[in-house]
Protein backbone atom coordinates (compact mmCIF):
# COMPACT_ATOMS: atom_id res chain seq x y z
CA UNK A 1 0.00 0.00 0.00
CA UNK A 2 0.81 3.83 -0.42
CA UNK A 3 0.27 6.83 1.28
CA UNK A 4 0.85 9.99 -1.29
CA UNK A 5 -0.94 13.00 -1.90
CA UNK A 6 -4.03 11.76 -3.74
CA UNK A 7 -5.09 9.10 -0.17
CA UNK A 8 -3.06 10.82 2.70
CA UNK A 9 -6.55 13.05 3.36
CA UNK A 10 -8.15 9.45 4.50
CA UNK A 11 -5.16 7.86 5.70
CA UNK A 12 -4.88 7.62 10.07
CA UNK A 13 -0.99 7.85 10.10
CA UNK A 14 -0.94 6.49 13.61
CA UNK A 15 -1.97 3.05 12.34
CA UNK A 16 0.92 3.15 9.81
CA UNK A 17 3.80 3.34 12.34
CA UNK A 18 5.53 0.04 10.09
CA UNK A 19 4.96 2.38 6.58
CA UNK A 20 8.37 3.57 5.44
CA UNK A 21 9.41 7.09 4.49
CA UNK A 22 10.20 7.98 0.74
CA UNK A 23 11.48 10.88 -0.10
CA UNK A 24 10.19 12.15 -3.43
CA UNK A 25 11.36 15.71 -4.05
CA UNK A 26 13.10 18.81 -2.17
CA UNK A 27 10.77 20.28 0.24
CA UNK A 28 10.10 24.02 0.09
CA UNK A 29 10.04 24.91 3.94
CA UNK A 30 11.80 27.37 5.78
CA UNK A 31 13.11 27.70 9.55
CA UNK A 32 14.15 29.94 12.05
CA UNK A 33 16.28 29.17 14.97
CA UNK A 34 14.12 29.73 17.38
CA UNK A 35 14.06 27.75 20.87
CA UNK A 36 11.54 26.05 23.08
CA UNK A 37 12.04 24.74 26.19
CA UNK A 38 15.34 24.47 25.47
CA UNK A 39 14.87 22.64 22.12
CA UNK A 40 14.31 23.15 18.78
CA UNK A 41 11.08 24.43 17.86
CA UNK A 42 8.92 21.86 16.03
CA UNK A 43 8.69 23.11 12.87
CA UNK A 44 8.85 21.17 9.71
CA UNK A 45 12.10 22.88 8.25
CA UNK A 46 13.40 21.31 11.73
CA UNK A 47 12.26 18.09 11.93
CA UNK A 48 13.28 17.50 7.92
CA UNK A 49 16.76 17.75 8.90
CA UNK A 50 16.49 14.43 10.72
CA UNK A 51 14.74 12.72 8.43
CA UNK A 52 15.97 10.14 5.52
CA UNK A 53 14.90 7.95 3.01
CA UNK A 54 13.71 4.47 4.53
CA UNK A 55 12.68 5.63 8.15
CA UNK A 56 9.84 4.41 9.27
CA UNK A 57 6.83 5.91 10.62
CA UNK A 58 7.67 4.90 14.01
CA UNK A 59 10.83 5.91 13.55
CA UNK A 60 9.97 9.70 12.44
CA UNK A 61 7.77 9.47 15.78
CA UNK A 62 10.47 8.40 18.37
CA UNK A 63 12.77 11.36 16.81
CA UNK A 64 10.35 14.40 17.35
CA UNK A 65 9.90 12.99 20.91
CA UNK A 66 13.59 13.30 21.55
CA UNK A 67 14.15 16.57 19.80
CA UNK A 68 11.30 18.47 20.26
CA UNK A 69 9.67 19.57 23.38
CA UNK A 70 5.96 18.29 23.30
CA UNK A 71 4.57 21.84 24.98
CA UNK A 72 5.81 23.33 21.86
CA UNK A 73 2.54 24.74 20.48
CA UNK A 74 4.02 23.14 16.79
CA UNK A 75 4.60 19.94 18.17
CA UNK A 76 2.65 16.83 16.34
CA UNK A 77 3.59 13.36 15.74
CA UNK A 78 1.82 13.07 12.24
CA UNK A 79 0.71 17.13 11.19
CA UNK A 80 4.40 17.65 9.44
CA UNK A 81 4.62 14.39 8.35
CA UNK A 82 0.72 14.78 6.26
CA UNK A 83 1.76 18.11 4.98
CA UNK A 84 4.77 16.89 3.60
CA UNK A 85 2.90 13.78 2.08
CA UNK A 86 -0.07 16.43 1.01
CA UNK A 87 2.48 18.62 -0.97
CA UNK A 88 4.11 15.72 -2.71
CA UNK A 89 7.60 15.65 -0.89
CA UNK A 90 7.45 12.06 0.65
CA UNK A 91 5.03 9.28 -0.02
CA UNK A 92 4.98 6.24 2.65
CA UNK A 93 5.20 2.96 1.59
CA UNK A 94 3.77 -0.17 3.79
């Protein structure tokens, strides 16, 4: 099965935590080095410089829980990763 832009509207991403990460073109965001708590704010720009080709959903999970703070007001475990998916930068594959 595949999650891409056309199915990720009606896809739960939590009950794909197996579905592996493919990166399919350059994404388009931008940062700013702002902190929270300490950390990293959870923005996408951040969290797509820890991400590669062949992590799994799971694993995308376990690393914003380590890098970001999870009071940051950005801070989801699937939002990023389904706008990324929506805009055609990574598909999931399971």
């Amino acid at each position: 099965m595949k999650i891409d832009s056309a199915n990720v509207n009606v896809s739960d991403l939590l009950h794909c935590l197996n579905f592996v990460l493919r990166l399919t073109g350059p994404s388009n965001r931008c940062g700013s080095n702002q902190l929270f708590g300490g950390k990293e704010n959870c923005s996408g720009f951040n969290i797509n410089k820890y991400i590669f080709d062949g992590m799994t959903v799971r694993e995308y999970q376990q690393m914003i829980k380590q890098r970001f703070h999870e009071d940051d007001p950005q801070f989801s475990l699937t939002k990023h990763l389904k706008y990324d998916i929506e805009k055609g930068f990574i598909e999931l594959q399971g």
